[in-house]
Protein backbone atom coordinates (compact mmCIF):
# COMPACT_ATOMS: atom_id res chain seq x y z
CA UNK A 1 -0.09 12.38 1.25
CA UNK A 2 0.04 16.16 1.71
CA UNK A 3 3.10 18.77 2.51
CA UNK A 4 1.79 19.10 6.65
CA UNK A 5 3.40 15.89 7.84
CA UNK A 6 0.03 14.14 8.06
CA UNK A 7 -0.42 10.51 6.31
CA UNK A 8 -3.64 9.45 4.90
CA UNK A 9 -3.72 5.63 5.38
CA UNK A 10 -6.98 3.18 4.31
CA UNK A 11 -8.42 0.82 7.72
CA UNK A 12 -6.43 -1.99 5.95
CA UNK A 13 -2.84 0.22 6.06
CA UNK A 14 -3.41 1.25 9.44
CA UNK A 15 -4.37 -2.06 10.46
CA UNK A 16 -1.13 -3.42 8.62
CA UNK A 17 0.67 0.02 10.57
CA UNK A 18 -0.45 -1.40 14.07
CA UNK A 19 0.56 -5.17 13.03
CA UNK A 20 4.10 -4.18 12.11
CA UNK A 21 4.31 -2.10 14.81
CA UNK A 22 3.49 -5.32 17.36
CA UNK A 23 6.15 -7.44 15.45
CA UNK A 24 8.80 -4.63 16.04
CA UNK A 25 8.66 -4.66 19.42
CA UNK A 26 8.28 -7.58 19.80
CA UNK A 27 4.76 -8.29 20.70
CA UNK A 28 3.91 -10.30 17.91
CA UNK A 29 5.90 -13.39 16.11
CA UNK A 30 6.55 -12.51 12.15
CA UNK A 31 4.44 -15.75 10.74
CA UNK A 32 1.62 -14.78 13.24
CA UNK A 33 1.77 -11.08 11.54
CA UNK A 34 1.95 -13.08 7.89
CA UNK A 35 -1.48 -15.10 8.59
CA UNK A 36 -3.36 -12.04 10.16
CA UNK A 37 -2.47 -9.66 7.00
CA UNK A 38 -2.74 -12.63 4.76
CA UNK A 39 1.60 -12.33 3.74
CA UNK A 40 3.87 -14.08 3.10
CA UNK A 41 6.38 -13.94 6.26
CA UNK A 42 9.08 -13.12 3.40
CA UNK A 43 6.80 -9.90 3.04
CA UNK A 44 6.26 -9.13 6.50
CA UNK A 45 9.84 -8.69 6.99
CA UNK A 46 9.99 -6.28 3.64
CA UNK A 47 7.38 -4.04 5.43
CA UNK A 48 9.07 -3.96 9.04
CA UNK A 49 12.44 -3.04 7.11
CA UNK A 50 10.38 -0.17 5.08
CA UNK A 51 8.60 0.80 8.22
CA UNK A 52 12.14 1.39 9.92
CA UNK A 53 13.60 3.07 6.71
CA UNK A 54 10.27 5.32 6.12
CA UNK A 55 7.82 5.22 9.32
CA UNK A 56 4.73 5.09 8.82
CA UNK A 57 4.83 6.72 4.88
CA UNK A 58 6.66 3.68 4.28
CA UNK A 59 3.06 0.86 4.63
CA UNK A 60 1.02 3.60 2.39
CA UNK A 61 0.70 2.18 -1.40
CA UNK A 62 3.12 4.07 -3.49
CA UNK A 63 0.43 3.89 -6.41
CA UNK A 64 -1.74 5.97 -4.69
CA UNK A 65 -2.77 9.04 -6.76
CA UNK A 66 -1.30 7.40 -10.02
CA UNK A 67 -4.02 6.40 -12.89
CA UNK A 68 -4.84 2.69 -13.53
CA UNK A 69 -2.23 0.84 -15.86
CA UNK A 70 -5.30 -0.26 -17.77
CA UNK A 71 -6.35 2.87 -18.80
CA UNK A 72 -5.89 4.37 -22.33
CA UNK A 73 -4.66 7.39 -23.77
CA UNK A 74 -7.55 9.88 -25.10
CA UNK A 75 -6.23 9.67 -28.32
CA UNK A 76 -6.85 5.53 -28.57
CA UNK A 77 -10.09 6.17 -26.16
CA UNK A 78 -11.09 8.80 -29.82
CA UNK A 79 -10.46 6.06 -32.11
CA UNK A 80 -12.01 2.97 -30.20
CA UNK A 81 -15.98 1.87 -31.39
CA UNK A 82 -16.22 0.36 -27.80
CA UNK A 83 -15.55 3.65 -25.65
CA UNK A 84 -18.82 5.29 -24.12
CA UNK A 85 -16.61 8.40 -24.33
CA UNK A 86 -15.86 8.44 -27.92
């Protein structure tokens, strides 16, 4: 996400945008919203309470631009006799 208000969302967030959208007004029963994004209905209901805290900002994965958990630190990548890198 960038400082100019605009939202960069994968097809699979915006699809889950326009879903949650539906079930807020109404349009759409909660379990039928569960089986079309594969959910839980437990976790349809957390992502129409974040969409009505946050908008839109709020269905975007907050580990987007973070690095992997499974990556390593260069200093264990320098050590390791398995690393292409090292």
């Amino acid at each position: 996400m960038d400082h100019s208000g605009m939202i960069t969302m994968s097809m699979r967030e915006l699809d889950r945008l326009k879903v949650i959208q539906a079930v807020i007004e109404e349009r759409l029963k909660p379990w039928r919203a569960a089986e079309r994004l594969g959910l839980s209905r437990r976790q349809v209901n957390r992502l129409v309470h974040r969409y009505q805290a946050s908008g839109p900002a709020g269905l975007v994965s907050a580990r987007r631009g973070q690095p992997s958990s499974s990556t390593h630190t260069y200093h264990l990548r320098e050590k390791s006799p398995f690393c292409a890198d090292a």
